[in-house]
PDB file of N, CA and C in Angstrom:
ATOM      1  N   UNK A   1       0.800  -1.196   0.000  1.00  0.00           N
ATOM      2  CA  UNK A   1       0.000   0.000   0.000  1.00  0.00           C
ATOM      3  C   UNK A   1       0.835   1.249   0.000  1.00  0.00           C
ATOM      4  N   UNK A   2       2.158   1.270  -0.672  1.00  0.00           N
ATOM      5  CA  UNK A   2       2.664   2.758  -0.490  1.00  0.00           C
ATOM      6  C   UNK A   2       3.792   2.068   0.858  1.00  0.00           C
ATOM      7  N   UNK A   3       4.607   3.471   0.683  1.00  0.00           N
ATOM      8  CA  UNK A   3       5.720   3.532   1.594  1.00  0.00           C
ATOM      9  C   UNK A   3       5.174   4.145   2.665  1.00  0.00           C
ATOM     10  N   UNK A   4       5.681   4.193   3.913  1.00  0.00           N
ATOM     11  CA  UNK A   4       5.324   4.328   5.146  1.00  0.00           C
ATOM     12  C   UNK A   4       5.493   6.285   5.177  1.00  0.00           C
ATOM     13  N   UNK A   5       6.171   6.194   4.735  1.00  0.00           N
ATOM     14  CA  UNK A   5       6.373   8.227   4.400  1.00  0.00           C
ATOM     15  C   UNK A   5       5.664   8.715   3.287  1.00  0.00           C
ATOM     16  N   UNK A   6       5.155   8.257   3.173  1.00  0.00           N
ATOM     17  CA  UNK A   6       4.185   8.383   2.032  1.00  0.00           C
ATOM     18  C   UNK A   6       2.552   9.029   2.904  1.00  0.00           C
ATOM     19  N   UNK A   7       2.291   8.285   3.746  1.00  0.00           N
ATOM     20  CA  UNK A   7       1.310   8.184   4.842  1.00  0.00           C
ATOM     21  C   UNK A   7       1.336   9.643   5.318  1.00  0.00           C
ATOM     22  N   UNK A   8       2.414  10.009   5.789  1.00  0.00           N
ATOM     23  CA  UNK A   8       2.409  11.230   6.989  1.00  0.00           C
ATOM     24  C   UNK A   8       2.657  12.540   5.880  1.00  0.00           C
ATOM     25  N   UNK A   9       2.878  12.097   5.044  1.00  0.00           N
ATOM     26  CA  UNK A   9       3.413  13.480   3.654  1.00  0.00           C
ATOM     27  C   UNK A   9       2.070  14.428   4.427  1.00  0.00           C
ATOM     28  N   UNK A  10       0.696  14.253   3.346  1.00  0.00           N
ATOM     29  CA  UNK A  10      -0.200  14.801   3.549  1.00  0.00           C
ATOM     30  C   UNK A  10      -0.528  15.485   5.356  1.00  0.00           C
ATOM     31  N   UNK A  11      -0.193  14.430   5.823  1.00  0.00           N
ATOM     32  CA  UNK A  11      -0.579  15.152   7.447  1.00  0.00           C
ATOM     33  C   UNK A  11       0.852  16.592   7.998  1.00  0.00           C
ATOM     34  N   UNK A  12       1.808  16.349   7.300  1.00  0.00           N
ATOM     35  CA  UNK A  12       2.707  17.055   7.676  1.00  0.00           C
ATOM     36  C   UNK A  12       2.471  18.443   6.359  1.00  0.00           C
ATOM     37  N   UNK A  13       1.752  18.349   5.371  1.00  0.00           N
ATOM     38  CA  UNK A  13       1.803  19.226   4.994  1.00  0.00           C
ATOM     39  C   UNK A  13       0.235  20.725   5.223  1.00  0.00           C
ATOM     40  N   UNK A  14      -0.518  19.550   5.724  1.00  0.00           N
ATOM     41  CA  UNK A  14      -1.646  20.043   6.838  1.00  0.00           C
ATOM     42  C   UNK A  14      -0.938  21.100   8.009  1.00  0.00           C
ATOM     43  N   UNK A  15      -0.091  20.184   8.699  1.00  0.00           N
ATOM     44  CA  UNK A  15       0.333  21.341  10.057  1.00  0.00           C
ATOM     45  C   UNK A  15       0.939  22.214   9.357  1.00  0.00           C
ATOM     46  N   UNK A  16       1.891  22.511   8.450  1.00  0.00           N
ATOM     47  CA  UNK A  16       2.657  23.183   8.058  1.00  0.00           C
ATOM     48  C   UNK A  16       2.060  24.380   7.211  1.00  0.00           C
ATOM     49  N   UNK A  17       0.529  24.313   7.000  1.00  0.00           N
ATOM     50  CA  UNK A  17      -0.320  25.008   6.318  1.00  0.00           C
ATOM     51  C   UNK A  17      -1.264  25.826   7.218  1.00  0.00           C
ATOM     52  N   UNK A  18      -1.774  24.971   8.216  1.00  0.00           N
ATOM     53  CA  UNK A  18      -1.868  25.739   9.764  1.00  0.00           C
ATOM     54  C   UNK A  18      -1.613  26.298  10.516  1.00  0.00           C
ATOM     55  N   UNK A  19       0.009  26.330  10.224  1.00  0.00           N
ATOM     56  CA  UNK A  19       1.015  27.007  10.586  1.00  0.00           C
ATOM     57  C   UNK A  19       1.393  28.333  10.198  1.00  0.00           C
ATOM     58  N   UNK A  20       0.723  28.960   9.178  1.00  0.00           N
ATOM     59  CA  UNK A  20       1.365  29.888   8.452  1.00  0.00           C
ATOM     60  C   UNK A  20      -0.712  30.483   8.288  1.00  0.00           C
ATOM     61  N   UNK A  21      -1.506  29.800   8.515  1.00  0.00           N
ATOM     62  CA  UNK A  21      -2.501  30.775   8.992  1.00  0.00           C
ATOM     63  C   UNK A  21      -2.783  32.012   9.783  1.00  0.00           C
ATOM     64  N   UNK A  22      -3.462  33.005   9.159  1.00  0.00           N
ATOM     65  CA  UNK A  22      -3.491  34.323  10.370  1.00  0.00           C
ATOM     66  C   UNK A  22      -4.576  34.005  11.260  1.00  0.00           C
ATOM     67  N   UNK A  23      -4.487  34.433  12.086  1.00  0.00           N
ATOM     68  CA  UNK A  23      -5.387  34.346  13.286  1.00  0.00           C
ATOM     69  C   UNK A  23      -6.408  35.086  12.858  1.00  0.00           C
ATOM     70  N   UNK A  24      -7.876  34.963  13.779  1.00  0.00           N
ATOM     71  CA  UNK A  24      -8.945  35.428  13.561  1.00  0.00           C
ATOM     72  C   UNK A  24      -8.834  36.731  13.820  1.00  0.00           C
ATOM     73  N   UNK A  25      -9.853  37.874  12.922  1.00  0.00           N
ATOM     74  CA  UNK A  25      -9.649  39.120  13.410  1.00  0.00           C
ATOM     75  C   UNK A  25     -10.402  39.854  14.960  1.00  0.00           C
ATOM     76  N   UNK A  26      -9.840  40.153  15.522  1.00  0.00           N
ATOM     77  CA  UNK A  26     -10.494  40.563  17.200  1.00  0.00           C
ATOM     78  C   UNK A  26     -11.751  41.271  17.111  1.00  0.00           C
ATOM     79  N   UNK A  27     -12.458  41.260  17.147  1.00  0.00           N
ATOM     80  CA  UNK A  27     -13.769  42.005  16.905  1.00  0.00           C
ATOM     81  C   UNK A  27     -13.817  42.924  17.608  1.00  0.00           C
ATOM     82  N   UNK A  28     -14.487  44.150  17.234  1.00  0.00           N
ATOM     83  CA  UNK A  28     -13.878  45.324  17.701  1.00  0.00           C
ATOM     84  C   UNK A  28     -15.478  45.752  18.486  1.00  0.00           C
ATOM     85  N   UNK A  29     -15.549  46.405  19.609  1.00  0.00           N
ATOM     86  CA  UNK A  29     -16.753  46.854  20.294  1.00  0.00           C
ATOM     87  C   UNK A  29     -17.502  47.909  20.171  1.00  0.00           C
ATOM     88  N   UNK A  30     -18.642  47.646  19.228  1.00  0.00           N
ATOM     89  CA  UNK A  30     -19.699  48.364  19.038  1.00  0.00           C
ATOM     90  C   UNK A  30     -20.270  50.103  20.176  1.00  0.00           C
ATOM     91  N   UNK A  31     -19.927  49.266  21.158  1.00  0.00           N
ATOM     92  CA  UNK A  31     -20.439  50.647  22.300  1.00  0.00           C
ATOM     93  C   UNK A  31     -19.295  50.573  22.832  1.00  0.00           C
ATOM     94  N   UNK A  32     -19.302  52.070  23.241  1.00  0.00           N
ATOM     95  CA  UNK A  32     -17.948  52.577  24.042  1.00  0.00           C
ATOM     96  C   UNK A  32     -18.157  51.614  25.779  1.00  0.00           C
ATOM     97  N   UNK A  33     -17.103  51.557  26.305  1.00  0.00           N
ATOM     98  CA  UNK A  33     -17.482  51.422  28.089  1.00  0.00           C
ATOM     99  C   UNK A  33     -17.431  52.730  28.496  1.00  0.00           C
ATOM    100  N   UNK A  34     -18.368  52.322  29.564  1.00  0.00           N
ATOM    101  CA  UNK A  34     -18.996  53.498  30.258  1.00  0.00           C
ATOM    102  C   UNK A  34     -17.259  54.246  31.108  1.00  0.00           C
ATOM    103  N   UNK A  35     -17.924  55.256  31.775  1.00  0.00           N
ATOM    104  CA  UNK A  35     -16.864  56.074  32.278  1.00  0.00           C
ATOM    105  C   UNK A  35     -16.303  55.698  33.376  1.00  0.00           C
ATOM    106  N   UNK A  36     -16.965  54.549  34.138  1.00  0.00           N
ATOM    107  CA  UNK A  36     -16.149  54.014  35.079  1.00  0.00           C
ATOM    108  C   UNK A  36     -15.664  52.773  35.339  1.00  0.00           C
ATOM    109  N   UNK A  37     -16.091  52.317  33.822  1.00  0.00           N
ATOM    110  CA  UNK A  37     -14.862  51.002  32.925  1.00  0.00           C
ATOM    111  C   UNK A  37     -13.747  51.415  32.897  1.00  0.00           C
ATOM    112  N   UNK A  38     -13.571  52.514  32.020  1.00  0.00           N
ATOM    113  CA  UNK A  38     -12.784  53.206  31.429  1.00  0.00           C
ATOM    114  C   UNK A  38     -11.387  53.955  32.182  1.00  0.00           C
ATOM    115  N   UNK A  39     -11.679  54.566  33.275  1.00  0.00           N
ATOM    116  CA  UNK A  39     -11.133  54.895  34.314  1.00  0.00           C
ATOM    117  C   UNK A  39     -10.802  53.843  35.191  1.00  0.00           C
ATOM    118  N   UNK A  40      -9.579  53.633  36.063  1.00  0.00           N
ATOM    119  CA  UNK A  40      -8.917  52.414  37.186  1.00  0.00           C
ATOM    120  C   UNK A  40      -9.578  53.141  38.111  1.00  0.00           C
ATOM    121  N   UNK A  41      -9.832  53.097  39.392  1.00  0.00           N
ATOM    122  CA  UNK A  41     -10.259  52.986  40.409  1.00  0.00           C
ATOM    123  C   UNK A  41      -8.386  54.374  40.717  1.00  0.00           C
ATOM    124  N   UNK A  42      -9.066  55.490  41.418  1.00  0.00           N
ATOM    125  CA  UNK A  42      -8.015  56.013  42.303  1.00  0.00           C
ATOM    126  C   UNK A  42      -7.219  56.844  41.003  1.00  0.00           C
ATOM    127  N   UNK A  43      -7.740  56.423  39.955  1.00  0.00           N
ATOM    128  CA  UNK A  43      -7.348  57.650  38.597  1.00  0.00           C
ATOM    129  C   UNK A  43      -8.062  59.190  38.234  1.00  0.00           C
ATOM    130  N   UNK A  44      -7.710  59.475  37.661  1.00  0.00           N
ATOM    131  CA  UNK A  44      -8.823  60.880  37.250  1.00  0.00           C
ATOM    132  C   UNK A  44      -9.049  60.522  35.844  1.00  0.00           C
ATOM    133  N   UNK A  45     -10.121  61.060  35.583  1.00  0.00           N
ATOM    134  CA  UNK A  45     -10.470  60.638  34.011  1.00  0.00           C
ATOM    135  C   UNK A  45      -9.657  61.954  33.195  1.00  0.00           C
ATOM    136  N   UNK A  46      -9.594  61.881  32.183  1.00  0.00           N
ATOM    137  CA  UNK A  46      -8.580  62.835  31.242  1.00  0.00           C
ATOM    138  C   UNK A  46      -9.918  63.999  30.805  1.00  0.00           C
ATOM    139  N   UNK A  47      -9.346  65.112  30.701  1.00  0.00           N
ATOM    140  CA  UNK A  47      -9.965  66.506  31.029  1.00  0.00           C
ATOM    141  C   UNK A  47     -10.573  66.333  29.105  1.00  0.00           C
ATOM    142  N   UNK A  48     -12.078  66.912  29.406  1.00  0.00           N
ATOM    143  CA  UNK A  48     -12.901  66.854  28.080  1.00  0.00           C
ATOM    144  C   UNK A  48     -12.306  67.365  27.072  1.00  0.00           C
ATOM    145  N   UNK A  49     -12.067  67.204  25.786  1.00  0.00           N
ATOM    146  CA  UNK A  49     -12.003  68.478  24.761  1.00  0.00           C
ATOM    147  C   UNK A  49     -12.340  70.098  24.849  1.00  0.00           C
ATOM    148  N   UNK A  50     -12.044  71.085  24.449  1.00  0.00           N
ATOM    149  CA  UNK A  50     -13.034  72.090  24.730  1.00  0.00           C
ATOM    150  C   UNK A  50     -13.678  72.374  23.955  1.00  0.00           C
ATOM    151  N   UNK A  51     -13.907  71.552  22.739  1.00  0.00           N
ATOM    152  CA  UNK A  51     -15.242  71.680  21.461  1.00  0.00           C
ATOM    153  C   UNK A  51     -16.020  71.006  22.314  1.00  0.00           C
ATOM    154  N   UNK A  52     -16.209  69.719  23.322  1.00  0.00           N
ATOM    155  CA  UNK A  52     -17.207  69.529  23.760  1.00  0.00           C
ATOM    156  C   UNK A  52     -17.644  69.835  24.959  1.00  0.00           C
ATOM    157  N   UNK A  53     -18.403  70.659  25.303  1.00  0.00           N
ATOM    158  CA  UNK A  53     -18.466  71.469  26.037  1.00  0.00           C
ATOM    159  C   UNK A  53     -19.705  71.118  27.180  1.00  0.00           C
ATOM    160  N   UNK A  54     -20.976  70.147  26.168  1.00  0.00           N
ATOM    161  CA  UNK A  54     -21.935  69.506  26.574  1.00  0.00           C
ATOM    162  C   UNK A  54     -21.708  68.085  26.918  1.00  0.00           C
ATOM    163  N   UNK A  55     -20.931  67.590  26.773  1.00  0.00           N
ATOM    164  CA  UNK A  55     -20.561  65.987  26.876  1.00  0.00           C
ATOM    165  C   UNK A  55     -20.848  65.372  25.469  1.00  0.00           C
ATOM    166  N   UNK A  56     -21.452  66.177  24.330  1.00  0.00           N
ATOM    167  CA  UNK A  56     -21.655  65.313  23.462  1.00  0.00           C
ATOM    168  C   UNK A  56     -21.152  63.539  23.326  1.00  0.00           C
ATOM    169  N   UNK A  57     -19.758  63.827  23.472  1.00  0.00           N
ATOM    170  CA  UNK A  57     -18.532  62.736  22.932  1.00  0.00           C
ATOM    171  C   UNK A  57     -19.298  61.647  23.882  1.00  0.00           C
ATOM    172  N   UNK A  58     -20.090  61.244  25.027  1.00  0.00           N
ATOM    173  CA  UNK A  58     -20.496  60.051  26.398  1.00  0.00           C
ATOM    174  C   UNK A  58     -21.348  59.937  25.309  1.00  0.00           C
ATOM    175  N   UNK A  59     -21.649  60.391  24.487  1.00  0.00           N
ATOM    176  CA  UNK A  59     -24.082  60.053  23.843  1.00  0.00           C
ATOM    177  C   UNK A  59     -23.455  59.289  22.203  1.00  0.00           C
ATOM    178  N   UNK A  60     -22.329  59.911  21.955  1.00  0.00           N
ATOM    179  CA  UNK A  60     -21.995  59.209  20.333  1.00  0.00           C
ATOM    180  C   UNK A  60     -22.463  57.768  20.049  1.00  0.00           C
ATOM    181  N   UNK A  61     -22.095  56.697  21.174  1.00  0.00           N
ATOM    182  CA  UNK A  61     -22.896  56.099  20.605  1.00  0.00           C
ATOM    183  C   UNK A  61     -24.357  55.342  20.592  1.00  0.00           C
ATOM    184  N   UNK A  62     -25.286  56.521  20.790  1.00  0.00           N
ATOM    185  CA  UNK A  62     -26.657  56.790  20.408  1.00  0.00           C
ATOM    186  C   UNK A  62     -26.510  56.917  18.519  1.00  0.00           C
ATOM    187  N   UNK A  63     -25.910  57.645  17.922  1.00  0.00           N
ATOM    188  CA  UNK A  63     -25.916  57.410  16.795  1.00  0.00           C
ATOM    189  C   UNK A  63     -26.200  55.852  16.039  1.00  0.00           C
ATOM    190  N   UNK A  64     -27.032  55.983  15.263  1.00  0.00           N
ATOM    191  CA  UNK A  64     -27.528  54.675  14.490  1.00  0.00           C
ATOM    192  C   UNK A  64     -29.042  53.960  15.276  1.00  0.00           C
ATOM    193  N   UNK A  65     -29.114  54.409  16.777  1.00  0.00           N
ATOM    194  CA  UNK A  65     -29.843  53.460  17.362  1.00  0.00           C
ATOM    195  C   UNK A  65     -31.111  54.190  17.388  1.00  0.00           C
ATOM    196  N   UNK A  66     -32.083  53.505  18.129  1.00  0.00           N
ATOM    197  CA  UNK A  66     -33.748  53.988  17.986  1.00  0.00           C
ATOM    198  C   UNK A  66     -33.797  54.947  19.376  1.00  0.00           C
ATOM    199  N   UNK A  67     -33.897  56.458  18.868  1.00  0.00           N
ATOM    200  CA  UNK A  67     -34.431  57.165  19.900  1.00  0.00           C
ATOM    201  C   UNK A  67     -35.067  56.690  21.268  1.00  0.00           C
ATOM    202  N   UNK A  68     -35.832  56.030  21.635  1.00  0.00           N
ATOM    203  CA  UNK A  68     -36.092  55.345  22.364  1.00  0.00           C
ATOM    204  C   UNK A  68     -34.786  54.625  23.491  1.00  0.00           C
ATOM    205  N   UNK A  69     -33.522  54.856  23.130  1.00  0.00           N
ATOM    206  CA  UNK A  69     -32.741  54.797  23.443  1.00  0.00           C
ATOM    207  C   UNK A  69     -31.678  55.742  24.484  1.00  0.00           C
ATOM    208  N   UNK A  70     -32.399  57.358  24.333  1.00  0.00           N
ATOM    209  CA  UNK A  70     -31.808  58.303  24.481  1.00  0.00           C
ATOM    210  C   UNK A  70     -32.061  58.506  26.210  1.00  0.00           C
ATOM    211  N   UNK A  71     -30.941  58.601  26.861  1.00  0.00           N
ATOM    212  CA  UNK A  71     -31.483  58.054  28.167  1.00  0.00           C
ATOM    213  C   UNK A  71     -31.918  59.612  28.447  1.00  0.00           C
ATOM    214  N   UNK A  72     -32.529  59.551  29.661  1.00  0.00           N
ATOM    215  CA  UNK A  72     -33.285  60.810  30.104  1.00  0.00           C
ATOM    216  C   UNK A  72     -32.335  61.973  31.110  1.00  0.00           C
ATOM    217  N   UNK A  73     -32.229  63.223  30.424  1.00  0.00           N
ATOM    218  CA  UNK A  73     -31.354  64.186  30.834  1.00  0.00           C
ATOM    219  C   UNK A  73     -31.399  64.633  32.263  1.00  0.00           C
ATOM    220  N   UNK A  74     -30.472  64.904  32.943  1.00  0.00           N
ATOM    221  CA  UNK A  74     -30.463  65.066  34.751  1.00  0.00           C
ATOM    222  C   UNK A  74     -30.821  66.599  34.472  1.00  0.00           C
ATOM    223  N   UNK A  75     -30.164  67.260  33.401  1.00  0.00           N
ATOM    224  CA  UNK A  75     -30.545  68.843  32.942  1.00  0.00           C
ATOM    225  C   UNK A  75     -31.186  68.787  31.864  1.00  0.00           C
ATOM    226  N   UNK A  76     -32.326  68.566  32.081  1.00  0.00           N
ATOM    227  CA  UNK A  76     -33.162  68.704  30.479  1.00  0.00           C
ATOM    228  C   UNK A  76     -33.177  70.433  29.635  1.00  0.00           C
ATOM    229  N   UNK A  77     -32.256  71.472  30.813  1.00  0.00           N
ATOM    230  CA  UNK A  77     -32.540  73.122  29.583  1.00  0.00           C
ATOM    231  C   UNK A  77     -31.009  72.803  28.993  1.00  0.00           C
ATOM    232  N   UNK A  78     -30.081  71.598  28.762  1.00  0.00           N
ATOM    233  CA  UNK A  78     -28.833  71.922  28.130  1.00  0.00           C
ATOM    234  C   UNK A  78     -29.127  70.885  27.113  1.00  0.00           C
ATOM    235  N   UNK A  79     -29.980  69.868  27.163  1.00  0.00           N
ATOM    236  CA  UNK A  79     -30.570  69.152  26.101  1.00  0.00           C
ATOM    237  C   UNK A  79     -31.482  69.506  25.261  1.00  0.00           C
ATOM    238  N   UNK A  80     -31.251  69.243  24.193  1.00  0.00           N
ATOM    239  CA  UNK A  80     -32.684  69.371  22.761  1.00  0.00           C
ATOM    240  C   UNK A  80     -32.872  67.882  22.200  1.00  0.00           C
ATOM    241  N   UNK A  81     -33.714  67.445  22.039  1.00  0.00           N
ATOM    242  CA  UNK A  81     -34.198  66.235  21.041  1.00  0.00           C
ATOM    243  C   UNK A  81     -34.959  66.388  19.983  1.00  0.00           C
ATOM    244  N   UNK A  82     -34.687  66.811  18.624  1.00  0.00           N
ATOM    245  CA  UNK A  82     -35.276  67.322  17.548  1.00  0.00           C
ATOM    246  C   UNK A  82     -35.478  66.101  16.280  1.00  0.00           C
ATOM    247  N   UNK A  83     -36.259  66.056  15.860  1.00  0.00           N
ATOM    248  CA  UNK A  83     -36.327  65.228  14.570  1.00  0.00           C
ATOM    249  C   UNK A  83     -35.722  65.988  13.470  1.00  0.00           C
ATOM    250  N   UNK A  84     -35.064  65.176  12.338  1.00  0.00           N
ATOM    251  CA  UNK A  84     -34.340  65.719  11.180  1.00  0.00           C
ATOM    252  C   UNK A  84     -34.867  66.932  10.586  1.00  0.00           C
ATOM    253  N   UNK A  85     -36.173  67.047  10.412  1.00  0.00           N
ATOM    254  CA  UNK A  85     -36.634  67.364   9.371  1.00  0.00           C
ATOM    255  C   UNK A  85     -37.833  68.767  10.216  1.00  0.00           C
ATOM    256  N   UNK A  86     -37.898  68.716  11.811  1.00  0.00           N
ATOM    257  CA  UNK A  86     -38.128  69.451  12.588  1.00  0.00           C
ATOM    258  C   UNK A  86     -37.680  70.769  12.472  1.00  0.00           C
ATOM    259  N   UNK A  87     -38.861  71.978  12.441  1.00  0.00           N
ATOM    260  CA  UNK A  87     -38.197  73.562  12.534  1.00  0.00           C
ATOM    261  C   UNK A  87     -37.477  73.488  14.237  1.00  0.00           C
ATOM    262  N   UNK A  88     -36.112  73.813  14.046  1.00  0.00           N
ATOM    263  CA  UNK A  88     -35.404  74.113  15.843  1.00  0.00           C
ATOM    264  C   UNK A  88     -34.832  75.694  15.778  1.00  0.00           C
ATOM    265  N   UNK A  89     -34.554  76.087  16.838  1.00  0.00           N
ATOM    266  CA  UNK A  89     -34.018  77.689  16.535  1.00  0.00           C
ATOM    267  C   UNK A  89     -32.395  77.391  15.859  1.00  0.00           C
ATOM    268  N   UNK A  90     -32.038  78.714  15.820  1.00  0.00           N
ATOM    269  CA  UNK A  90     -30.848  78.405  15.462  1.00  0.00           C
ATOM    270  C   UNK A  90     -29.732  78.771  15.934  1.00  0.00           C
ATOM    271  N   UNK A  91     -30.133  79.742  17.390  1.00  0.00           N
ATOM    272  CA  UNK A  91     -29.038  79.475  17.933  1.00  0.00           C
ATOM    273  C   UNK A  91     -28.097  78.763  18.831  1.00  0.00           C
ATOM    274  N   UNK A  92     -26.719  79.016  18.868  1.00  0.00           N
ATOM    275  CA  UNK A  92     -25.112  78.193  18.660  1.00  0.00           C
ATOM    276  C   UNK A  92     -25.457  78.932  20.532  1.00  0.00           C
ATOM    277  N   UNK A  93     -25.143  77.100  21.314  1.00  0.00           N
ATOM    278  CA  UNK A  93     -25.127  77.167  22.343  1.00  0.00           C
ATOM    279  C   UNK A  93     -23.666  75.969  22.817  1.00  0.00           C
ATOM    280  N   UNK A  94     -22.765  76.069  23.219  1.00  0.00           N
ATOM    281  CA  UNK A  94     -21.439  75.165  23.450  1.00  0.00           C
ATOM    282  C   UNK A  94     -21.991  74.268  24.772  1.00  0.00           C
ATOM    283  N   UNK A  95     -23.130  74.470  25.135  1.00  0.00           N
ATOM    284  CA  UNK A  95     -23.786  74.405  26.777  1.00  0.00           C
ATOM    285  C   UNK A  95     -24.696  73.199  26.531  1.00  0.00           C
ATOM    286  N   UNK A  96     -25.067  72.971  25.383  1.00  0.00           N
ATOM    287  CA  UNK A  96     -26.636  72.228  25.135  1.00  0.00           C
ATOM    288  C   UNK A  96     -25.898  71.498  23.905  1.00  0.00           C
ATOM    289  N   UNK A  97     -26.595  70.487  24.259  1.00  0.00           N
ATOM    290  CA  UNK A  97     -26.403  69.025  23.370  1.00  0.00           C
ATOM    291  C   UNK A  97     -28.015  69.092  22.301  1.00  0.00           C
ATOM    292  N   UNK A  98     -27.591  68.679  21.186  1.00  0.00           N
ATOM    293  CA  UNK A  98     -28.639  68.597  20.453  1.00  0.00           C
ATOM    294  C   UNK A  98     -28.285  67.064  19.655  1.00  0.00           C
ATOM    295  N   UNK A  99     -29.513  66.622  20.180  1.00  0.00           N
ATOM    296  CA  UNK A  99     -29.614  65.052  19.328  1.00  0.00           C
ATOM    297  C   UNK A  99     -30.498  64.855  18.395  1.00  0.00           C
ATOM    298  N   UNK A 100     -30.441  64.748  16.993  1.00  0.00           N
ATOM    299  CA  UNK A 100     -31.185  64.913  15.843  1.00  0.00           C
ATOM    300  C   UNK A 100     -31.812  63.033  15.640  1.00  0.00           C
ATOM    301  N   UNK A 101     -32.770  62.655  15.324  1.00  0.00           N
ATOM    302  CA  UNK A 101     -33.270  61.647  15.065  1.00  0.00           C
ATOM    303  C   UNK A 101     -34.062  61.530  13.731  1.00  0.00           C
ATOM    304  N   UNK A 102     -33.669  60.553  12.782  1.00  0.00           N
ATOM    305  CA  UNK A 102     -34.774  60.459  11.673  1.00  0.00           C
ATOM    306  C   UNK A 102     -36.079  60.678  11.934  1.00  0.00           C
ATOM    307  N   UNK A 103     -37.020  61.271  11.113  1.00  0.00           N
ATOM    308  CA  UNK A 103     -38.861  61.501  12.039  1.00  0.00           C
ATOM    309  C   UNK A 103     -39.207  59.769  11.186  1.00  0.00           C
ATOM    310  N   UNK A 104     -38.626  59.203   9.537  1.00  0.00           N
ATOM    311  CA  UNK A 104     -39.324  58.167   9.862  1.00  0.00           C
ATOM    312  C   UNK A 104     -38.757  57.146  10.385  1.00  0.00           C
ATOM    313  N   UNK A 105     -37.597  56.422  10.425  1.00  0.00           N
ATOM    314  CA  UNK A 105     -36.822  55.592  11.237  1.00  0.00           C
ATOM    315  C   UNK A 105     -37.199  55.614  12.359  1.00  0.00           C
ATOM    316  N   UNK A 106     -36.963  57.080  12.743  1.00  0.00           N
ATOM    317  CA  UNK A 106     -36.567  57.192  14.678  1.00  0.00           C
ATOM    318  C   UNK A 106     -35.221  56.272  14.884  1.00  0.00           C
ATOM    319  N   UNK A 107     -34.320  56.519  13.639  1.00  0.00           N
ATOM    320  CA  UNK A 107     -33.098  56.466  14.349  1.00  0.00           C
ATOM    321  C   UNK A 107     -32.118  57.852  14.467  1.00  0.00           C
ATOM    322  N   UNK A 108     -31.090  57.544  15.752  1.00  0.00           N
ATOM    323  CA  UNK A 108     -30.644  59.253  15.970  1.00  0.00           C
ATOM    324  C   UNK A 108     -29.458  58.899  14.892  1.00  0.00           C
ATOM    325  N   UNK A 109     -29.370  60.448  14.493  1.00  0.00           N
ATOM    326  CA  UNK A 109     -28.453  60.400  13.654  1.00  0.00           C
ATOM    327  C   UNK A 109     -27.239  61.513  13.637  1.00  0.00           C
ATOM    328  N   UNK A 110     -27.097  62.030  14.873  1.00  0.00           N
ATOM    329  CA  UNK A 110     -26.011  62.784  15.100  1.00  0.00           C
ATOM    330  C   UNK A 110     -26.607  63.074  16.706  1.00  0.00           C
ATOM    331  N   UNK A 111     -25.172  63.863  17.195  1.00  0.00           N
ATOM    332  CA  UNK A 111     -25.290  63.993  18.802  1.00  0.00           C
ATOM    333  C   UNK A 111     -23.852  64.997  18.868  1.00  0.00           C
ATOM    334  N   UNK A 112     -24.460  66.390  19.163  1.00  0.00           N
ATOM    335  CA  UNK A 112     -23.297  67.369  18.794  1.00  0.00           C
ATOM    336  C   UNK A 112     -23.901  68.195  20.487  1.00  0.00           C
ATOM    337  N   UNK A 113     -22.824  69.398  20.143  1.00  0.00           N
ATOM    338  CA  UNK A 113     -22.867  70.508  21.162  1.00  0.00           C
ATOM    339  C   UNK A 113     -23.656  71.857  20.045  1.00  0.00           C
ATOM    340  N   UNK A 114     -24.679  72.311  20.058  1.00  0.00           N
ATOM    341  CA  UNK A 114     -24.743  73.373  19.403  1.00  0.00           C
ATOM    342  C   UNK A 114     -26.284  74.312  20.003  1.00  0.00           C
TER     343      UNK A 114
END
């Protein structure tokens, strides 16, 4: 039936092909961790941007998801919740977060300081 090295050829050229495979890619995490994931215990968290002035950057990822999502403001006069297509005023506030949502989706689709 064949030479005895004949047998292991195929199995040795298996590992050796396994061998030179890349590893799976790490899947990367959809939602940020919260702020006291993020922070060690006995650290300070790193000082905001000064474009964001409202926290926008904690709500980003609300983007894509169903309004219904938008948790409920501890200061509701520095928050706005407007639909896309909604008349809002227009003035530029660095203080107040404005979260825009599709009116037919009801998904949000941006989360700024303005």
């Amino acid at each position: 039936m064949g030479t005895p090295g004949m047998k292991s050829a195929p199995l040795a050229t298996l590992l050796i092909l396994a061998a030179c495979a890349s590893p799976a890619p790490t899947p990367v995490a959809t939602t940020p961790p919260s702020l006291a994931e993020a922070v060690p215990p006995g650290a300070t968290p790193a000082p905001r941007p000064t474009n964001d002035q409202c926290g926008a950057a904690d709500l980003q990822y609300l983007v894509g998801r169903p309004e219904t999502e938008i948790p409920v403001a501890v200061d509701p006069t520095h928050r706005r919740v407007v639909c896309t297509t909604c008349p809002m005023t227009r003035d530029y506030r660095l203080d107040r977060q404005t979260i825009l949502f599709n009116e037919k989706t009801h998904l949000v689709t941006s989360v700024a300081c303005n």
